[in-house]
C-alpha atoms as a PDB file:
ATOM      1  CA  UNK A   1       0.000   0.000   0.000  1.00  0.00           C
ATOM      2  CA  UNK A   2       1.689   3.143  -1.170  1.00  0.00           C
ATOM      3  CA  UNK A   3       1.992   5.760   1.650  1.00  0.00           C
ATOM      4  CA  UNK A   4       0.949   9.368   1.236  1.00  0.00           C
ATOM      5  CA  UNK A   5       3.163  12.498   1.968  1.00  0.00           C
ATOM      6  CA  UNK A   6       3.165  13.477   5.632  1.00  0.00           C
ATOM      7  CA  UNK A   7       2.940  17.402   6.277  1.00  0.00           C
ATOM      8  CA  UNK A   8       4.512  19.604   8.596  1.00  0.00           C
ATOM      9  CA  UNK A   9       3.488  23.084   9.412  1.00  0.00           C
ATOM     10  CA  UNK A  10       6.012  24.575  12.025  1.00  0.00           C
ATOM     11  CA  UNK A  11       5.549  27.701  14.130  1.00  0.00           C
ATOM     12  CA  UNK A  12       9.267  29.165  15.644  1.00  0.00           C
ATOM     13  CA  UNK A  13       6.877  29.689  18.854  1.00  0.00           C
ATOM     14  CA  UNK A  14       5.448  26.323  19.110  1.00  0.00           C
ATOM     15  CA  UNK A  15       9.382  24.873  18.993  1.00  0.00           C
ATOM     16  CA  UNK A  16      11.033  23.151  22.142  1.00  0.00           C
ATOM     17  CA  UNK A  17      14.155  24.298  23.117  1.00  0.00           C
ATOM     18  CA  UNK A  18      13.865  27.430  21.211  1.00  0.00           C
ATOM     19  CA  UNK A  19      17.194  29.276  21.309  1.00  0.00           C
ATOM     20  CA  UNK A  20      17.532  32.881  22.468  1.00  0.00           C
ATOM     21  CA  UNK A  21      17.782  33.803  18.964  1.00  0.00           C
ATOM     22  CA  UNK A  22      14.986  32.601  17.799  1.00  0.00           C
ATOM     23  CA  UNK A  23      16.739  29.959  14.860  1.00  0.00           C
ATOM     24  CA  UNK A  24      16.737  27.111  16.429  1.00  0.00           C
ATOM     25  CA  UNK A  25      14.418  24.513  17.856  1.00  0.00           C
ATOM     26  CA  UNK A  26      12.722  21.180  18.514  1.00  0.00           C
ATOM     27  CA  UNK A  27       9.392  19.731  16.899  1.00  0.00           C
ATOM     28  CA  UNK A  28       8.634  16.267  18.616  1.00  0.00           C
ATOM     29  CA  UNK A  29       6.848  13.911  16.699  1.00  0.00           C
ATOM     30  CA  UNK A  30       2.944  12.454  18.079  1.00  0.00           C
ATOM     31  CA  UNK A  31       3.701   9.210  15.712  1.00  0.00           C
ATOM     32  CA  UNK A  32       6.462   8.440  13.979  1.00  0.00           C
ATOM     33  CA  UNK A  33       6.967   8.737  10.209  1.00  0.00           C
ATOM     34  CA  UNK A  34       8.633   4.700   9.207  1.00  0.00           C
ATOM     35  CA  UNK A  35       9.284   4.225   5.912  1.00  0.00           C
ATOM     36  CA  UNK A  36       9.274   0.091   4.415  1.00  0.00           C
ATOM     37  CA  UNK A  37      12.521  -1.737   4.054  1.00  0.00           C
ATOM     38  CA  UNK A  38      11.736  -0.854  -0.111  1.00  0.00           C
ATOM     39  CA  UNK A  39      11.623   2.886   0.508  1.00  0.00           C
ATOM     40  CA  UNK A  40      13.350   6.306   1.883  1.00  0.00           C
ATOM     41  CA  UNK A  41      12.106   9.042   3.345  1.00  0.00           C
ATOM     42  CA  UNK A  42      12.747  12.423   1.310  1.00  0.00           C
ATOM     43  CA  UNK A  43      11.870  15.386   2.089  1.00  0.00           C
ATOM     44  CA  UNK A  44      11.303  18.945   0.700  1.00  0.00           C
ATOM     45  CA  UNK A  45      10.163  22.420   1.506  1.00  0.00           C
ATOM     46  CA  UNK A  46       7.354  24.001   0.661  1.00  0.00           C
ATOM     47  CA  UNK A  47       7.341  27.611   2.119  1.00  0.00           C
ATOM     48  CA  UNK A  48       8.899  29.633   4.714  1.00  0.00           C
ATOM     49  CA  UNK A  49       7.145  32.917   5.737  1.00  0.00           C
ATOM     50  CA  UNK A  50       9.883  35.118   7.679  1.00  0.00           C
ATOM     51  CA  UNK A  51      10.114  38.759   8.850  1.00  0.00           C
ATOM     52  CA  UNK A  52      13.393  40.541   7.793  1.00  0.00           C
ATOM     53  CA  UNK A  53      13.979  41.461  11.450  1.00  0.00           C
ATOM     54  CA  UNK A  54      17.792  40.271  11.773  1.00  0.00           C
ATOM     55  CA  UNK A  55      20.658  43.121  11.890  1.00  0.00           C
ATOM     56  CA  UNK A  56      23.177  43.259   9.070  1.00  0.00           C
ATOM     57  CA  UNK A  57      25.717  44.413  11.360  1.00  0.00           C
ATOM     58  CA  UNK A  58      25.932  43.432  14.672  1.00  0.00           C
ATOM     59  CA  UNK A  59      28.009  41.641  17.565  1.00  0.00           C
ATOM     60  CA  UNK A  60      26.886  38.210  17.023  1.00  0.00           C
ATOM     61  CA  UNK A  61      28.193  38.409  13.553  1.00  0.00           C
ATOM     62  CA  UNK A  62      31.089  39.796  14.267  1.00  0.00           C
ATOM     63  CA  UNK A  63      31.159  42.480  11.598  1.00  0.00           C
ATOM     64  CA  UNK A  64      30.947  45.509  13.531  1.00  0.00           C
ATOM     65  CA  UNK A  65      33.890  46.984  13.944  1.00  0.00           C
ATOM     66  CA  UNK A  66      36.554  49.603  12.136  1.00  0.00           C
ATOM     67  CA  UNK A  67      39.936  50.290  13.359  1.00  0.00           C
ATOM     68  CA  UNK A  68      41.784  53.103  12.612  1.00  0.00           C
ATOM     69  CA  UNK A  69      44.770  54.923  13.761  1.00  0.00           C
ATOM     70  CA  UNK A  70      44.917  59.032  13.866  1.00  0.00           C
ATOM     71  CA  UNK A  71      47.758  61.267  12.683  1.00  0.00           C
ATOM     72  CA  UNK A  72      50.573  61.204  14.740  1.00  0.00           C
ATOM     73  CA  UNK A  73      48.731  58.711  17.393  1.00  0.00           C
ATOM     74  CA  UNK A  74      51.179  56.090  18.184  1.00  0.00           C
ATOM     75  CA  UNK A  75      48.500  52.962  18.811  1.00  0.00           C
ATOM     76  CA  UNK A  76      44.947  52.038  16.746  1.00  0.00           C
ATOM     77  CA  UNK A  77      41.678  52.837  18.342  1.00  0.00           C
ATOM     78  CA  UNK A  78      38.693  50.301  17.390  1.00  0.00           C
ATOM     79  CA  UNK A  79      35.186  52.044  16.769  1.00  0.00           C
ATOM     80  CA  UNK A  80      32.592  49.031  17.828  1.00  0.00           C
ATOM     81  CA  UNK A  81      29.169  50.426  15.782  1.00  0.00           C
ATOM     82  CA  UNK A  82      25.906  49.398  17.442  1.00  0.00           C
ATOM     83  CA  UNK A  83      23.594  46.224  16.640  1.00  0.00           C
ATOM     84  CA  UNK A  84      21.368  47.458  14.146  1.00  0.00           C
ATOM     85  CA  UNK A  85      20.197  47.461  10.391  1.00  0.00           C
ATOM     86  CA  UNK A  86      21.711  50.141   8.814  1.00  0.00           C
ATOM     87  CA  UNK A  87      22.282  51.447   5.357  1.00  0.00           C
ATOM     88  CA  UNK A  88      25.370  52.438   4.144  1.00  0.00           C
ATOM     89  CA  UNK A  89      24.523  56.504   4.878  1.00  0.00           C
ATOM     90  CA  UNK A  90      23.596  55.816   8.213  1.00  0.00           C
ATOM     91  CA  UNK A  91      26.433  53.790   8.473  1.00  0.00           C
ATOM     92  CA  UNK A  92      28.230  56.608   7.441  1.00  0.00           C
ATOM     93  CA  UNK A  93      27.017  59.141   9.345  1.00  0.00           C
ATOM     94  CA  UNK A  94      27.363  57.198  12.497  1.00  0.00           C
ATOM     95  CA  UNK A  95      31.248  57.062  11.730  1.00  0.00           C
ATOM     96  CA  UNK A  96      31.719  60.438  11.089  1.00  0.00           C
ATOM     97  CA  UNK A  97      30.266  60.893  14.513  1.00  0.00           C
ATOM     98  CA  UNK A  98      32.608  58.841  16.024  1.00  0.00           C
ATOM     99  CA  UNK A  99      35.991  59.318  13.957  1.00  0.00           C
ATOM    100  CA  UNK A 100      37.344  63.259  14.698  1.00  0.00           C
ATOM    101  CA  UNK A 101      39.773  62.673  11.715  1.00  0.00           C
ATOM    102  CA  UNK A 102      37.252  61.461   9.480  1.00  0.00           C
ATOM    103  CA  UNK A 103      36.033  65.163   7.630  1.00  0.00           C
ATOM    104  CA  UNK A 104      33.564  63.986   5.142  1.00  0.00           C
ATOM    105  CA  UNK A 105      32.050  61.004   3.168  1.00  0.00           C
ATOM    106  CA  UNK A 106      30.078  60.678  -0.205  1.00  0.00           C
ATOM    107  CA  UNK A 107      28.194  57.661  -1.499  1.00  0.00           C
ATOM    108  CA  UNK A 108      27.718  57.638  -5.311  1.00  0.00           C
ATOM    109  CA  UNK A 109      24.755  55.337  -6.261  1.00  0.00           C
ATOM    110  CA  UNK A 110      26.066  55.076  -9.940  1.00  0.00           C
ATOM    111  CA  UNK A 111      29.042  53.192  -8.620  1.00  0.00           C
ATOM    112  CA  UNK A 112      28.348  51.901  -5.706  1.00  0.00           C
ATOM    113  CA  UNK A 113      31.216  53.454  -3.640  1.00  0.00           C
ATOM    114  CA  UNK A 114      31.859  55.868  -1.175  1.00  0.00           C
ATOM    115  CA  UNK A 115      34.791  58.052  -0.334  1.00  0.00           C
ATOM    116  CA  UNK A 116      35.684  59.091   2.619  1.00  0.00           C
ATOM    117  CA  UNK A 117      37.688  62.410   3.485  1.00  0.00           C
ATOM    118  CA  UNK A 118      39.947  62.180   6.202  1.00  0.00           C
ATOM    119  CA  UNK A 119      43.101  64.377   8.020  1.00  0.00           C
ATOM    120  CA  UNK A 120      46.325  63.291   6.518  1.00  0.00           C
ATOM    121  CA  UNK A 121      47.820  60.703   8.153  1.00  0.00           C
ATOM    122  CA  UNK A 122      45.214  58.821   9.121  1.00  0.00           C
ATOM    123  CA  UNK A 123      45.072  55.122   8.723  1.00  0.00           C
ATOM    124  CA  UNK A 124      42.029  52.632   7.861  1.00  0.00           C
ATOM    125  CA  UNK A 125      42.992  49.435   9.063  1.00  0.00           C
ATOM    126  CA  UNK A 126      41.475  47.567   6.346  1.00  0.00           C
ATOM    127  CA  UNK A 127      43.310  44.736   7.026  1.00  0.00           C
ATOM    128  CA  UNK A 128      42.174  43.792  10.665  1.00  0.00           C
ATOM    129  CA  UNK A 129      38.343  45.553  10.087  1.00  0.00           C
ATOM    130  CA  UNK A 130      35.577  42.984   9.780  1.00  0.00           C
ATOM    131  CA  UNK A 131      33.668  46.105   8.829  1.00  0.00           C
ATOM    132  CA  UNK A 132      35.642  47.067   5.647  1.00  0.00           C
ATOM    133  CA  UNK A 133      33.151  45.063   2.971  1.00  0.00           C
ATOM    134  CA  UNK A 134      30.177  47.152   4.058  1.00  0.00           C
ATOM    135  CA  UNK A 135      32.079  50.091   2.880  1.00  0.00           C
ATOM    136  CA  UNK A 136      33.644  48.615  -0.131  1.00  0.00           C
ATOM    137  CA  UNK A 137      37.248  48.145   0.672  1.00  0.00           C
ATOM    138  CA  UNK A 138      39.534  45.107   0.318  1.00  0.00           C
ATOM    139  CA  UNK A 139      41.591  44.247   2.805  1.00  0.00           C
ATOM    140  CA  UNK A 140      44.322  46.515   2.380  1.00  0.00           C
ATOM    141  CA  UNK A 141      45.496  49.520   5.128  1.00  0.00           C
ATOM    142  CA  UNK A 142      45.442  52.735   3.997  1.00  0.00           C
ATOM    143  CA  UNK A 143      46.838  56.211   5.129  1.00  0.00           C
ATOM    144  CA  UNK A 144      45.309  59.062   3.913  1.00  0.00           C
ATOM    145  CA  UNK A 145      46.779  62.459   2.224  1.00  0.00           C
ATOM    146  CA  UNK A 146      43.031  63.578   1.516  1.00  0.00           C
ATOM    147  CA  UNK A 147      40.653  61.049   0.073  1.00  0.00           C
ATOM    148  CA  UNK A 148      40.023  57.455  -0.086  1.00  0.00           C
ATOM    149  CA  UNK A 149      37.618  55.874  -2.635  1.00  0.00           C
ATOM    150  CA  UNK A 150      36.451  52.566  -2.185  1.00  0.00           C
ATOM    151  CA  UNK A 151      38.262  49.715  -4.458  1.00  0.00           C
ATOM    152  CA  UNK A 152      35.349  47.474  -4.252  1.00  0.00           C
ATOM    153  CA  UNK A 153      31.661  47.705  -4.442  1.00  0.00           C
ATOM    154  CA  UNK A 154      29.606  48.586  -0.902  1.00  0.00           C
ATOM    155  CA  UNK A 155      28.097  45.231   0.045  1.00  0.00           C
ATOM    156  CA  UNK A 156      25.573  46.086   2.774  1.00  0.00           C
ATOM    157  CA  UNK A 157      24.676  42.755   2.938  1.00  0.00           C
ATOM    158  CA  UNK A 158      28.074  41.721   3.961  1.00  0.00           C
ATOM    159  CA  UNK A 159      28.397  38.494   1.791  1.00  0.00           C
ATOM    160  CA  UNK A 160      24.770  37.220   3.450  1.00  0.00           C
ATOM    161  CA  UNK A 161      22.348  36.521   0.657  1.00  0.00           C
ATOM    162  CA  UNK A 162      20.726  33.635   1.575  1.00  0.00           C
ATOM    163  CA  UNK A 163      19.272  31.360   4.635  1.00  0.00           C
ATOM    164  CA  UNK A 164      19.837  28.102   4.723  1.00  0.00           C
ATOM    165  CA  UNK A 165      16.929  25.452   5.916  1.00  0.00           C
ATOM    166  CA  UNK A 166      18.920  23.056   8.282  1.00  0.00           C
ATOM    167  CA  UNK A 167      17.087  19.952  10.067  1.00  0.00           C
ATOM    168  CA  UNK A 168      20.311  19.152  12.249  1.00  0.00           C
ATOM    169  CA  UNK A 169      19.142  15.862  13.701  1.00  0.00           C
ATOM    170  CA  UNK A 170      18.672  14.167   9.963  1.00  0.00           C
ATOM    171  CA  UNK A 171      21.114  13.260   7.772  1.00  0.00           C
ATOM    172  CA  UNK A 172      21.408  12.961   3.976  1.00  0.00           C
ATOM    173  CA  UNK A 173      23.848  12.866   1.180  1.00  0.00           C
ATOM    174  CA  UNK A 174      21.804  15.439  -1.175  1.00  0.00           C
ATOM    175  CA  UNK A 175      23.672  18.052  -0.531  1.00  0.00           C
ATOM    176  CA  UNK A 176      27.086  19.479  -0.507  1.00  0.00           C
ATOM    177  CA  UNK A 177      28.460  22.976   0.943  1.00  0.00           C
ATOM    178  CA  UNK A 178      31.369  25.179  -0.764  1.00  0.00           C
ATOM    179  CA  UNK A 179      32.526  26.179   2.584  1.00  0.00           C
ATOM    180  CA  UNK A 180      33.586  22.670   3.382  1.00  0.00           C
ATOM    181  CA  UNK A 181      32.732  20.441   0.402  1.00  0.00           C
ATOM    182  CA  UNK A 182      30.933  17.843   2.376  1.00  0.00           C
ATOM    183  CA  UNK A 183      27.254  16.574   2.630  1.00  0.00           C
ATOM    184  CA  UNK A 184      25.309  18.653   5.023  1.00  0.00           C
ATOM    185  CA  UNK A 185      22.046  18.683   6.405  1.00  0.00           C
ATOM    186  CA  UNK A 186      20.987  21.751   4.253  1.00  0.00           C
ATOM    187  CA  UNK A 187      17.319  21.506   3.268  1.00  0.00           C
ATOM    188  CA  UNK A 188      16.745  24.486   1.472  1.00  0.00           C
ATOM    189  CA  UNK A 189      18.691  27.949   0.237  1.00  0.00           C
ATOM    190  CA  UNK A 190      16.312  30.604   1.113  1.00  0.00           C
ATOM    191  CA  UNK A 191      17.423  34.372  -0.873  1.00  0.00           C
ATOM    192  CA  UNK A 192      17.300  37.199   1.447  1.00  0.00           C
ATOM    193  CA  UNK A 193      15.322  39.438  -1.483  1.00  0.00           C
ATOM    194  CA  UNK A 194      13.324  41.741   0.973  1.00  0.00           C
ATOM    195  CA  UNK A 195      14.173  45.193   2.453  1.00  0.00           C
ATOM    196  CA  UNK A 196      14.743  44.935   6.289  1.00  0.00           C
ATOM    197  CA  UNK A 197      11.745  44.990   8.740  1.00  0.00           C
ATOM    198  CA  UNK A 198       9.842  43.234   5.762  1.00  0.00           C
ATOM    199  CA  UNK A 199       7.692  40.127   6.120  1.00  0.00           C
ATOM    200  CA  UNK A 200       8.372  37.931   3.394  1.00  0.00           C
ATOM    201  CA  UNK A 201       7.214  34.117   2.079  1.00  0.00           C
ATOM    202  CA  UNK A 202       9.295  31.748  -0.266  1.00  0.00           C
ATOM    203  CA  UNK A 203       7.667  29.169  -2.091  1.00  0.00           C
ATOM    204  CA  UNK A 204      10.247  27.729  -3.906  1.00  0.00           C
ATOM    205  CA  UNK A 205       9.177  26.310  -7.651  1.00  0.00           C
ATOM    206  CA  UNK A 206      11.235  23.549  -7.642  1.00  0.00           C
ATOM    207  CA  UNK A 207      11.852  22.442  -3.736  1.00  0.00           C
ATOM    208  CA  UNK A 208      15.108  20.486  -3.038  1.00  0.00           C
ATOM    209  CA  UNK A 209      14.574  16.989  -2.600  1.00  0.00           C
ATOM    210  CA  UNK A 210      16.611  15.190   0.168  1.00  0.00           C
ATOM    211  CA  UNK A 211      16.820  11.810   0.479  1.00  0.00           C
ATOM    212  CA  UNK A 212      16.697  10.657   3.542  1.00  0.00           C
ATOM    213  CA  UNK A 213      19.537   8.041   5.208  1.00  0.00           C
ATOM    214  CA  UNK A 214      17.529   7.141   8.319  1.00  0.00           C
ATOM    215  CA  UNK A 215      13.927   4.875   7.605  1.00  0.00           C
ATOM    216  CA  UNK A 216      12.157   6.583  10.549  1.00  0.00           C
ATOM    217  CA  UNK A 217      11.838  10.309  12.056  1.00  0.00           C
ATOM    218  CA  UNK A 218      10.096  10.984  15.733  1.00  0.00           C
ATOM    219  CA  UNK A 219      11.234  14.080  15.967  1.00  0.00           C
ATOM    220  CA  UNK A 220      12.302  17.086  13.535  1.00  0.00           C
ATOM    221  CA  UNK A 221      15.217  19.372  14.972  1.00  0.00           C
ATOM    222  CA  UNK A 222      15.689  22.744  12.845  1.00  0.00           C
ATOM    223  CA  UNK A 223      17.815  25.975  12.499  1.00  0.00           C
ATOM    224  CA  UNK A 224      17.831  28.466  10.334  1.00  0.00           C
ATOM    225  CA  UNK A 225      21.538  29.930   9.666  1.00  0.00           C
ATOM    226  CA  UNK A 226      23.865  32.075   7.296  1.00  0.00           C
ATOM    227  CA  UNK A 227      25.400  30.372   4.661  1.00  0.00           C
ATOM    228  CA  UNK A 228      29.060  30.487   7.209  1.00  0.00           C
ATOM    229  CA  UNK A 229      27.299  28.866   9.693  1.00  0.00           C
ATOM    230  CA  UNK A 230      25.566  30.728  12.087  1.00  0.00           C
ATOM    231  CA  UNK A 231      22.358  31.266  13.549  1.00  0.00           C
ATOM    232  CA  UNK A 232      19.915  34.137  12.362  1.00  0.00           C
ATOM    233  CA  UNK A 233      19.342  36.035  15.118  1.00  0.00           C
ATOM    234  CA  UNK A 234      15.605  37.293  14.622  1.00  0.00           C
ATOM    235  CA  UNK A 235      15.351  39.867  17.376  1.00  0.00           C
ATOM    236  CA  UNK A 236      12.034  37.740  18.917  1.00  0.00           C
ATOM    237  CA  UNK A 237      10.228  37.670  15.878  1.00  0.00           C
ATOM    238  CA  UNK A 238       9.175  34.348  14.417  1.00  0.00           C
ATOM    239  CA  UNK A 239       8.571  32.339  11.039  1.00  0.00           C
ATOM    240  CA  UNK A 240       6.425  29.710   9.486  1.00  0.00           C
ATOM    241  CA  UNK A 241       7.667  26.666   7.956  1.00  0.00           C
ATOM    242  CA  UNK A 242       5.846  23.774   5.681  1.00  0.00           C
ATOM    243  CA  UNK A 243       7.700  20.844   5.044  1.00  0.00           C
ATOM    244  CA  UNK A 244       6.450  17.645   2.627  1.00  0.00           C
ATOM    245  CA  UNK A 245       8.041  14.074   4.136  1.00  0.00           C
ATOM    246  CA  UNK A 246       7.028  11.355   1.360  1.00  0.00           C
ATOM    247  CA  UNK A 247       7.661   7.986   0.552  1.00  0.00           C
ATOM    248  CA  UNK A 248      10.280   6.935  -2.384  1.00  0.00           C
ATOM    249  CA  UNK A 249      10.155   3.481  -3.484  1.00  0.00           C
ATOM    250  CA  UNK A 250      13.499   1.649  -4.118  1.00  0.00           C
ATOM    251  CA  UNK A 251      13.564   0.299  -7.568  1.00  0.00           C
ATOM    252  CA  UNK A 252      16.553  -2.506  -7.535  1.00  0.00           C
ATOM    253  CA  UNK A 253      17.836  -3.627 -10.979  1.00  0.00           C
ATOM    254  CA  UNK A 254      20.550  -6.219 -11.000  1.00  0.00           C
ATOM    255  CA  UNK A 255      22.973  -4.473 -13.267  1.00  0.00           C
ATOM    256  CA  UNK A 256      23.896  -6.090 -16.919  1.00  0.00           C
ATOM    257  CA  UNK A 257      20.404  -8.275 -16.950  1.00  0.00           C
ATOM    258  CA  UNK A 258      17.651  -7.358 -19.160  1.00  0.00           C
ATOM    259  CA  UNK A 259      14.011  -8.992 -19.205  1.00  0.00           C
ATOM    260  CA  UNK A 260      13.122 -10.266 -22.708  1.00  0.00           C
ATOM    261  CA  UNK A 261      10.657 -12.486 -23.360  1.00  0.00           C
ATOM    262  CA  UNK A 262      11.434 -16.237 -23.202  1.00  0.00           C
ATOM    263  CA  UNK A 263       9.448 -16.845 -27.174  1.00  0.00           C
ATOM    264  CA  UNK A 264      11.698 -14.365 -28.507  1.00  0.00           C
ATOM    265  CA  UNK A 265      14.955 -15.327 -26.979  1.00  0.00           C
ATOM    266  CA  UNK A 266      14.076 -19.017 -28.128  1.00  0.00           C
ATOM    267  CA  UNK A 267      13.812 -17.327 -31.921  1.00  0.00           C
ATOM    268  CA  UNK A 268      17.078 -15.006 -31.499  1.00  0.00           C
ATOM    269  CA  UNK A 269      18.910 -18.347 -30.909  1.00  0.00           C
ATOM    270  CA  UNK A 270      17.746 -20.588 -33.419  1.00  0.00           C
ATOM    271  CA  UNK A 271      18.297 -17.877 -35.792  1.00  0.00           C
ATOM    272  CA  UNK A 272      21.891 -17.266 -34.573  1.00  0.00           C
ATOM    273  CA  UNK A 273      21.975 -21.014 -34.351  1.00  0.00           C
ATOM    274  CA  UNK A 274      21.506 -20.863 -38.636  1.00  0.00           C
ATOM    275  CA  UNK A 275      23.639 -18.166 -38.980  1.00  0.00           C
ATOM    276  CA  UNK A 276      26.564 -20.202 -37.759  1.00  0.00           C
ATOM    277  CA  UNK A 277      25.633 -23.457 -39.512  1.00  0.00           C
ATOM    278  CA  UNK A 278      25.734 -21.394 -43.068  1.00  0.00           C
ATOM    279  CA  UNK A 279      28.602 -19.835 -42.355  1.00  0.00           C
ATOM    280  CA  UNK A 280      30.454 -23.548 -41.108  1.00  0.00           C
ATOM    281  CA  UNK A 281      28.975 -24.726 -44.647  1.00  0.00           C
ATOM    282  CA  UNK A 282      30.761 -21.530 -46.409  1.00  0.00           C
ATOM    283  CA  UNK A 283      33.450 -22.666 -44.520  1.00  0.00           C
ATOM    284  CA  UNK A 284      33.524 -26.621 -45.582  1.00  0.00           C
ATOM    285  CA  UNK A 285      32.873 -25.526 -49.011  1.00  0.00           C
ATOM    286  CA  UNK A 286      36.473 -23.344 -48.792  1.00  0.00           C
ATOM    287  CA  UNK A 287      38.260 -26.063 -47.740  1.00  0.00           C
ATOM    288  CA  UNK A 288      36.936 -28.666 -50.085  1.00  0.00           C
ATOM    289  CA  UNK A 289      37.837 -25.804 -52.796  1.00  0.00           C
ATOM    290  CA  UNK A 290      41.090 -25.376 -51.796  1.00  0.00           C
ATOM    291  CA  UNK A 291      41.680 -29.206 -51.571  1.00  0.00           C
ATOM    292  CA  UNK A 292      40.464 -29.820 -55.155  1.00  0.00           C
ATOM    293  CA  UNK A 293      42.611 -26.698 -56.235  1.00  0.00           C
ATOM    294  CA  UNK A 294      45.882 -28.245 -54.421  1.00  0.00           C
ATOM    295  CA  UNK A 295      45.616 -31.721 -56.153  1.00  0.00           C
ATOM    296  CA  UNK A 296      44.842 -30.424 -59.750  1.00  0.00           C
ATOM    297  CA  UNK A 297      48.006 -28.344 -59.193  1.00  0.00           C
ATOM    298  CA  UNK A 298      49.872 -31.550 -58.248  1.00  0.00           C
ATOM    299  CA  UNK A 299      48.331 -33.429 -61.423  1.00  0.00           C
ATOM    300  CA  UNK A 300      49.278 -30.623 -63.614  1.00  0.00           C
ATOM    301  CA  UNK A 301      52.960 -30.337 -62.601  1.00  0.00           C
ATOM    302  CA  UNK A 302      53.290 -34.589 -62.937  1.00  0.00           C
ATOM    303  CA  UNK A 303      51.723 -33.675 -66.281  1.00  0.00           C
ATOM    304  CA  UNK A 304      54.707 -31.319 -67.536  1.00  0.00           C
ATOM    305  CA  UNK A 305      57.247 -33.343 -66.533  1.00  0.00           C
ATOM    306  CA  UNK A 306      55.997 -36.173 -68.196  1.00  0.00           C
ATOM    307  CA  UNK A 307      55.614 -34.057 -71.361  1.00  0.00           C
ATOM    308  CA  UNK A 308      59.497 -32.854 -70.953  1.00  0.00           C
ATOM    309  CA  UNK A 309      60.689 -36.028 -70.792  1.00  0.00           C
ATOM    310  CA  UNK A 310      58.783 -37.547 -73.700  1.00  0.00           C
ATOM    311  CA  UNK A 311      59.690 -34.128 -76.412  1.00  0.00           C
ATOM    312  CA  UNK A 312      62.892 -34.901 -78.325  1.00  0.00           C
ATOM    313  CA  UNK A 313      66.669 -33.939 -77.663  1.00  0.00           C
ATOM    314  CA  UNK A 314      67.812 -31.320 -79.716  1.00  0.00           C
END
């Protein structure tokens, strides 16, 4: 009896063990989902409804911070910028605030970079500032005489695009991660495509399918993280999750064996069986040829000698 799909529609508020961030929690299982000996278990997602409500710089991510050094100060003083969801003028503006060497900053929308205008002699540590894609630098230290343009584009996002669907307490070998190239328990790549405080809801065309290792699930363990790793920190709001679990028959086929059908194998062989016997009586008729051909030879050359000996002497 073929088994039909088993649902799951998951609240973050209705999760055991919720984490303080709000990514990561428990889902026990009434019944158990068991799949036959002749099937696996895959499953897929179906939507995720999520508010944008996580900061794009903040602590947790450890992105937060610039380091500079002023003219003529002889050590580097690290600016820590608050938790929060900024753009890059606000993020801007808060630095000038901070920064008495930093004069002035533009952004240019047509190229996506900003320059800052600083006191001569000061130095943007580039090179130690998790802060530095945000505003569109490389990681490179610079002094400055006057001005410093960005040599990269702003990326506000900070390399974070996507979430990533994780059930942590299943495991599959669907999918594989560039960060480490090994299978992971990724269920789904979710694009972060939606302005900040937002409320969004994916429903992906063409879900992921994940087979399944393990024949039975009794409980469903999830978090919701960055593509690096870690875990989206939502600030206390929640999300909605629907997940399909179905049943995949195994389908065994011994390898090099086909099924054909016993009346015409019995034909294929007799017919193979007459295409050897002609070709054996091609054969015996070769031979007999080349028999007949060797002894007139013979007769022919007893034949001339005869005749030599029989002409007369000269």
């Amino acid at each position: 009896m073929a088994h039909t799909p088993v649902y799951l529609t998951i609240r973050s508020k209705d999760l055991q063990n919720l984490s303080a961030a709000n990514s990561y929690g428990r889902m026990p299982l009434q019944s158990t989902i068991t799949a036959s000996e002749d099937e696996t278990l895959v499953v897929k997602l179906l939507s995720f409804t999520w508010p944008n409500s996580f900061y794009n710089l903040s602590a947790s991510l450890a992105n937060n911070t610039l380091i500079y050094r002023a003219p003529n100060a002889i050590s580097d003083t690290t600016i820590v910028v608050p938790d929060g969801n900024y753009c890059i003028i606000e993020l801007l503006a808060y630095l000038s605030s901070v920064i008495p060497s930093l004069t002035d900053y533009t952004y240019s929308e047509i190229t996506n970079k900003v320059t800052l205008t600083a006191t001569s002699g000061t130095t943007f540590r580039f090179d130690i500032s998790p802060i530095r894609r945000m505003l569109g630098f490389n990681g490179t230290s610079y002094t400055v005489t006057s001005t410093l343009t960005s040599d990269r584009i702003v990326d506000m996002t900070d390399a974070k695009t996507s979430l990533l669907l994780r059930i942590t307490n299943l495991s599959a070998q669907s999918v594989i991660e560039s960060s480490h190239s090994r299978f992971t328990n990724v269920v789904a790549v979710i694009p972060i495509d939606v302005c900040r405080n937002h409320i969004t809801s994916y429903r992906p065309q063409n879900p992921m399918k994940i087979a399944l290792t393990q024949g039975s699930i009794s409980d469903v363990q999830i978090a919701i993280t960055f593509e690096e790793g870690q875990h989206v920190e939502f600030n206390g709001a929640d999300w909605e999750a629907v997940l399909e679990i179905s049943y995949m028959k195994e389908v065994h086929t011994p390898r090099h064996k086909t099924n054909v059908d016993p009346a015409l194998m019995k034909r294929m062989q007799l017919h193979y069986a007459e295409v050897d016997k002609r070709a054996n009586g091609v054969r015996g008729l070769t031979q007999f040829a080349n028999v007949v051909k060797r002894k007139l030879s013979g007769v022919k050359q007893i034949d001339d000698r005869r005749r030599s000996n029989e002409s007369p002497s000269t």
